[in-house]
N, C-alpha and C. Protein backbone atom coordinates (compact mmCIF):
# COMPACT_ATOMS: atom_id res chain seq x y z
N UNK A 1 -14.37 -42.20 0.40
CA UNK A 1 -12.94 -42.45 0.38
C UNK A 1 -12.21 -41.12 0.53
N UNK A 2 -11.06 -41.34 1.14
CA UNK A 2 -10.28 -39.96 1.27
C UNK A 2 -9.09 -39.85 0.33
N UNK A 3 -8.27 -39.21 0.35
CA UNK A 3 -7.41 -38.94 -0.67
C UNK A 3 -6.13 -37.72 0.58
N UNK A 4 -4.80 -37.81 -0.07
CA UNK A 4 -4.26 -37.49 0.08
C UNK A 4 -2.62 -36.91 -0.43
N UNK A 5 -1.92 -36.11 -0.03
CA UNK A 5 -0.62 -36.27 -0.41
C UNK A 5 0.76 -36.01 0.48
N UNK A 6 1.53 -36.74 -0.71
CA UNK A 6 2.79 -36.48 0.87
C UNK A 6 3.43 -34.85 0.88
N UNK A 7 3.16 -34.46 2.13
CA UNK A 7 4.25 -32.79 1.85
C UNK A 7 5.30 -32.86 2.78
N UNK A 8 6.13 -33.90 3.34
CA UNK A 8 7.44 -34.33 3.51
C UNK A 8 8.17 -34.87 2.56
N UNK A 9 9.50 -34.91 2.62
CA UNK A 9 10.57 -35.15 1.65
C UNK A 9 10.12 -36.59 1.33
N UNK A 10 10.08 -37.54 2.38
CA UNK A 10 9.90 -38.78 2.23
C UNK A 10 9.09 -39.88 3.55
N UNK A 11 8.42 -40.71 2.67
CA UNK A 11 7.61 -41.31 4.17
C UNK A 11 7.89 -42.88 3.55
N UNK A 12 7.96 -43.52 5.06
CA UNK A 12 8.31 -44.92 4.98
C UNK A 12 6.74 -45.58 4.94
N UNK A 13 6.73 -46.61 3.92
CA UNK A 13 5.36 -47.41 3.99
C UNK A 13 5.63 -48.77 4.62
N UNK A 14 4.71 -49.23 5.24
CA UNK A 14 4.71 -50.22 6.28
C UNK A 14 3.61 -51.52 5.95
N UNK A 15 4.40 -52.60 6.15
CA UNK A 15 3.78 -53.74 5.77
C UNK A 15 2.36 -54.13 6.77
N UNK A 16 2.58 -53.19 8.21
CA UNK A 16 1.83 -53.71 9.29
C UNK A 16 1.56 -52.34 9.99
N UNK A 17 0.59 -51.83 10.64
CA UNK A 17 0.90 -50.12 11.30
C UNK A 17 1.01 -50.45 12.71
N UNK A 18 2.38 -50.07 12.46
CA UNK A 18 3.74 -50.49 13.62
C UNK A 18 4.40 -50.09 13.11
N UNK A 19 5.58 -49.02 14.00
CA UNK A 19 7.20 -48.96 13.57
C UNK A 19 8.09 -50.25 13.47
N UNK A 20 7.58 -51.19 13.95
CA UNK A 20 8.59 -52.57 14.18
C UNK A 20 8.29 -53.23 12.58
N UNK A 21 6.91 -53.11 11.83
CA UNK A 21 7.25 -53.91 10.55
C UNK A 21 7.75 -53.24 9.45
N UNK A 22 8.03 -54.47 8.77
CA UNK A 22 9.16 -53.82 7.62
C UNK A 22 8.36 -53.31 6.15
N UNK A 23 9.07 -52.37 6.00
CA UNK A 23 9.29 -51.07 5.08
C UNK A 23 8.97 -51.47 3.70
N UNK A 24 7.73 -51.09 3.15
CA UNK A 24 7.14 -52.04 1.48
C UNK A 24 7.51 -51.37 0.78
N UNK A 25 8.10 -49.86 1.18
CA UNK A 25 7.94 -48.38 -0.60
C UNK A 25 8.13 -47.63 0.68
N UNK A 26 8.50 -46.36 -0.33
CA UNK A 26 8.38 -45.30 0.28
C UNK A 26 7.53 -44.47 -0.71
N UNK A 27 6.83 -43.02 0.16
CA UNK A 27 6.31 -42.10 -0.64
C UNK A 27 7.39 -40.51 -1.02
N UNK A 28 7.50 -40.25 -2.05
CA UNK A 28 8.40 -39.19 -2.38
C UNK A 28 7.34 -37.98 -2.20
N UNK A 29 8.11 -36.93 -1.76
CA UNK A 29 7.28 -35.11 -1.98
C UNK A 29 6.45 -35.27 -2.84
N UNK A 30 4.90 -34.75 -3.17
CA UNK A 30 4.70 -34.35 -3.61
C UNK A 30 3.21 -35.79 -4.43
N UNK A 31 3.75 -37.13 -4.13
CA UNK A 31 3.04 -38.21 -4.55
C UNK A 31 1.91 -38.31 -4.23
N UNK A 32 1.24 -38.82 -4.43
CA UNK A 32 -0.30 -38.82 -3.88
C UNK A 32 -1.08 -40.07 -3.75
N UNK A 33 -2.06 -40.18 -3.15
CA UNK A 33 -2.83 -41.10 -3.00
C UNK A 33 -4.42 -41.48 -2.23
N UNK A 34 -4.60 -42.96 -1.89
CA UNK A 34 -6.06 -43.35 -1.43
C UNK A 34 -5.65 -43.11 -0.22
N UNK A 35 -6.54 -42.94 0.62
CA UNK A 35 -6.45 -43.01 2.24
C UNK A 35 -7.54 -44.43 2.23
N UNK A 36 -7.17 -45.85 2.69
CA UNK A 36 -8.45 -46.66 2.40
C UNK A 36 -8.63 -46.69 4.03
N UNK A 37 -8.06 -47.06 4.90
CA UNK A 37 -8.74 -47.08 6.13
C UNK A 37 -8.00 -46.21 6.94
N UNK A 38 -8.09 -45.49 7.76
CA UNK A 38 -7.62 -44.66 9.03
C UNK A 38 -7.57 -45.16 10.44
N UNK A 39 -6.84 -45.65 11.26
CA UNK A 39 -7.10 -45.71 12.61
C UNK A 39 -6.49 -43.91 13.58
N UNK A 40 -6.31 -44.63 14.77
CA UNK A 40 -6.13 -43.48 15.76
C UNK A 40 -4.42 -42.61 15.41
N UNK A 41 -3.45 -43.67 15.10
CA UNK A 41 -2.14 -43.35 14.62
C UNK A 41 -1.80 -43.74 12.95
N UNK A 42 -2.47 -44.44 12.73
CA UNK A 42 -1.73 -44.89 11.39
C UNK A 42 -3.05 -44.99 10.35
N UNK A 43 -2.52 -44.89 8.72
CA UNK A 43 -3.72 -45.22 7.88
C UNK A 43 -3.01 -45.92 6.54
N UNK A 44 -4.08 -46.70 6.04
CA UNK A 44 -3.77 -47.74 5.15
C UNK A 44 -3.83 -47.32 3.69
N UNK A 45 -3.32 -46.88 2.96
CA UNK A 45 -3.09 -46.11 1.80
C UNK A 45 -2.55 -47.09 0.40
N UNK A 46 -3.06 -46.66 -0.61
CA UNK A 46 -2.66 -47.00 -2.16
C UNK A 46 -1.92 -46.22 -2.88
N UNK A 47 -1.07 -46.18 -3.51
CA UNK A 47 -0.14 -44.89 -4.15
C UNK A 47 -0.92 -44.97 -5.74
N UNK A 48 -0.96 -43.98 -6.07
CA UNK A 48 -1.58 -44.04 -7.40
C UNK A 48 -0.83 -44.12 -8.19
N UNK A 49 0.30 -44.43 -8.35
CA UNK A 49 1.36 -44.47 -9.63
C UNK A 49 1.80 -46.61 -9.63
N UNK A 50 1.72 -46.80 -8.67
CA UNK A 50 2.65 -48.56 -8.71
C UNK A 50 1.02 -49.34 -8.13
N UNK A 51 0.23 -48.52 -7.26
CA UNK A 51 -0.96 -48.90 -6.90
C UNK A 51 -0.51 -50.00 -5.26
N UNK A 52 0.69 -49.57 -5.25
CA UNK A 52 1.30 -50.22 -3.80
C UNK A 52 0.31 -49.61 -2.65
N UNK A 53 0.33 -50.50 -1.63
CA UNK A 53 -0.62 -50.66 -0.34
C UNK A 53 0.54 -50.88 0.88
N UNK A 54 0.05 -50.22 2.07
CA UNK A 54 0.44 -49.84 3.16
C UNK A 54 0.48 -49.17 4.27
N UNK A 55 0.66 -48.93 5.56
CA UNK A 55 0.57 -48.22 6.32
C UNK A 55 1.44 -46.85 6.53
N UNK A 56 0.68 -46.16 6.94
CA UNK A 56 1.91 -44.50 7.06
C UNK A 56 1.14 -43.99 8.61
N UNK A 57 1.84 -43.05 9.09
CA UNK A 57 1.68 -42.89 9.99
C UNK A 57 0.78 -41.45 10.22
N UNK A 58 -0.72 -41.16 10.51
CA UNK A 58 -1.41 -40.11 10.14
C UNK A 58 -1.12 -38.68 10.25
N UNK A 59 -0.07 -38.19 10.31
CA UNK A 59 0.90 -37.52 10.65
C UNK A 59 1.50 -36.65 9.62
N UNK A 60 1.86 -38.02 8.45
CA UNK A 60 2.92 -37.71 7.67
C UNK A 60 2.34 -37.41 6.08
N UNK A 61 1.10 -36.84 6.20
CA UNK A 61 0.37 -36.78 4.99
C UNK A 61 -0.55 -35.39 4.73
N UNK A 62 -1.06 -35.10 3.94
CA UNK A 62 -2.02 -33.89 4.00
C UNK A 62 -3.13 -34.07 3.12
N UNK A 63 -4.26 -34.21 4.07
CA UNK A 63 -5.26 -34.97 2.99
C UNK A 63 -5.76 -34.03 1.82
N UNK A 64 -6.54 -34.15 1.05
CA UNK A 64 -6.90 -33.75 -0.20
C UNK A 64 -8.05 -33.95 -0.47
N UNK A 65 -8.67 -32.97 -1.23
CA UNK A 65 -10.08 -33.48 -1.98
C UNK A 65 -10.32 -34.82 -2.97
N UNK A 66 -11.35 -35.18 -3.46
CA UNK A 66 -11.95 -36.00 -4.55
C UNK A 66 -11.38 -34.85 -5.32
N UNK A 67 -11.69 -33.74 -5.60
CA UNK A 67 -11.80 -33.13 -6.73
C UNK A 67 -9.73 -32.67 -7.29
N UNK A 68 -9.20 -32.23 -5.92
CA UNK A 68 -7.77 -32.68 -6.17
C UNK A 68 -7.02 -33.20 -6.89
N UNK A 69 -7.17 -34.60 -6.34
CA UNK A 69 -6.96 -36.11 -6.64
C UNK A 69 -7.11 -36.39 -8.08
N UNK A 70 -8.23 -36.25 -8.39
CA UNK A 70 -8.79 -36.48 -10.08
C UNK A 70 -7.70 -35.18 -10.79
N UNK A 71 -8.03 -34.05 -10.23
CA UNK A 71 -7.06 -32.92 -11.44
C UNK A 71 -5.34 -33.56 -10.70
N UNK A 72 -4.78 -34.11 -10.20
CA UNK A 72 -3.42 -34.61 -9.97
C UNK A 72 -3.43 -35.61 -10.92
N UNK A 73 -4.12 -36.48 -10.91
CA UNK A 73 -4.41 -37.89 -11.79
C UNK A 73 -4.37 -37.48 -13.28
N UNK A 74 -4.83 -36.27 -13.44
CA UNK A 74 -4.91 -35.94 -15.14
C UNK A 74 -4.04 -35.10 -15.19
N UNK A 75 -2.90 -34.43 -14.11
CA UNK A 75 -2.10 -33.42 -14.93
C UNK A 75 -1.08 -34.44 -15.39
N UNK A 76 0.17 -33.20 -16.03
CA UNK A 76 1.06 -33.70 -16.41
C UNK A 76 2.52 -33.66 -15.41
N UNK A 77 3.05 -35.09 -15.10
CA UNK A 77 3.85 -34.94 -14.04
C UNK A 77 5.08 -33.87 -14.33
N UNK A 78 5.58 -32.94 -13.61
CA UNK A 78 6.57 -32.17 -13.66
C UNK A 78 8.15 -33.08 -12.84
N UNK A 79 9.02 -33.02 -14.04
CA UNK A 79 10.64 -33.91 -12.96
C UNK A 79 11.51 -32.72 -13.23
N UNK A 80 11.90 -33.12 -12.21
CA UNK A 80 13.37 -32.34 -12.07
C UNK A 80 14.82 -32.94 -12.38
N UNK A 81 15.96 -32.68 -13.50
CA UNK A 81 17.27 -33.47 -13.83
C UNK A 81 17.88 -33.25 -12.55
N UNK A 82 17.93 -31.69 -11.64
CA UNK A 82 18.97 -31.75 -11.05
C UNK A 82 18.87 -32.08 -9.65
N UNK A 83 20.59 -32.64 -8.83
CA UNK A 83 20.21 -32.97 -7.46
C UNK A 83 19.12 -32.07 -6.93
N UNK A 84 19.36 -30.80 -6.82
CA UNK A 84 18.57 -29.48 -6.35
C UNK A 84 17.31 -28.97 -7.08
N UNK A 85 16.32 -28.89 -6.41
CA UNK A 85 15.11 -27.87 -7.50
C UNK A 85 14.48 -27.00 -6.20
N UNK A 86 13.96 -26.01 -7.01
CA UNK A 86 12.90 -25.20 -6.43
C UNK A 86 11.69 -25.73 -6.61
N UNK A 87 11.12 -25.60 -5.94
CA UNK A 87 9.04 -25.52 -6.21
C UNK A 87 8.12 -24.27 -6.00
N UNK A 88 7.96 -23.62 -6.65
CA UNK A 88 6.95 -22.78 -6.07
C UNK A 88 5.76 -22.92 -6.72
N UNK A 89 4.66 -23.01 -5.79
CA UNK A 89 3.01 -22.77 -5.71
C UNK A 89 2.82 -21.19 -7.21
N UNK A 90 1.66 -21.47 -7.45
CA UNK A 90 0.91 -20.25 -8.64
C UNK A 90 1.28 -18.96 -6.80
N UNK A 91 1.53 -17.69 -7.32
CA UNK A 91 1.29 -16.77 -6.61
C UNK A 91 2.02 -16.49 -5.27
N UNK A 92 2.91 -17.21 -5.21
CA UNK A 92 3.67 -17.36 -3.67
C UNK A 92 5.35 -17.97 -4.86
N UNK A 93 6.09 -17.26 -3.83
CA UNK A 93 7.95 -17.36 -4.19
C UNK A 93 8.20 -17.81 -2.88
């Protein structure tokens, strides 16, 4: 199984992998998830927080380790109150 996360602001999830079907969830920055099947443009994904299923477009994701995945799954989620935040990575501004 593959694993992945989103590093765009936001990705539309798809009932069917096609731009023409309609829109089940979206994925926010930073969310993560299953990769369960892959085709040539699109792949069929689980979000690990609602456990929602859908298509995204293979494009719009950055895959990830097993070993990743599990330390994302056990940290502790970080939120932000305001419209605006920064992010920075350990070692990079």
């Amino acid at each position: 199984m593959k694993y992945a996360i989103n590093h765009l602001s936001i990705v539309s999830v798809h009932t069917e992998p096609n731009d023409e079907s309609q829109i089940c969830t979206e994925v926010l920055f930073g969310e993560f998830f299953k990769v369960l099947e892959r085709r040539a443009a699109w792949s069929r994904i689980r979000l690990f927080d609602d456990k929602s299923e859908g298509w995204v477009l293979n494009n719009q994701y950055t895959e990830i380790s097993a070993e990743q995945y599990d330390a994302l799954r056990k940290d502790t989620p970080v939120y932000c109150a305001q419209s605006v935040g920064v992010c920075r990575c350990e070692n990079k501004q």
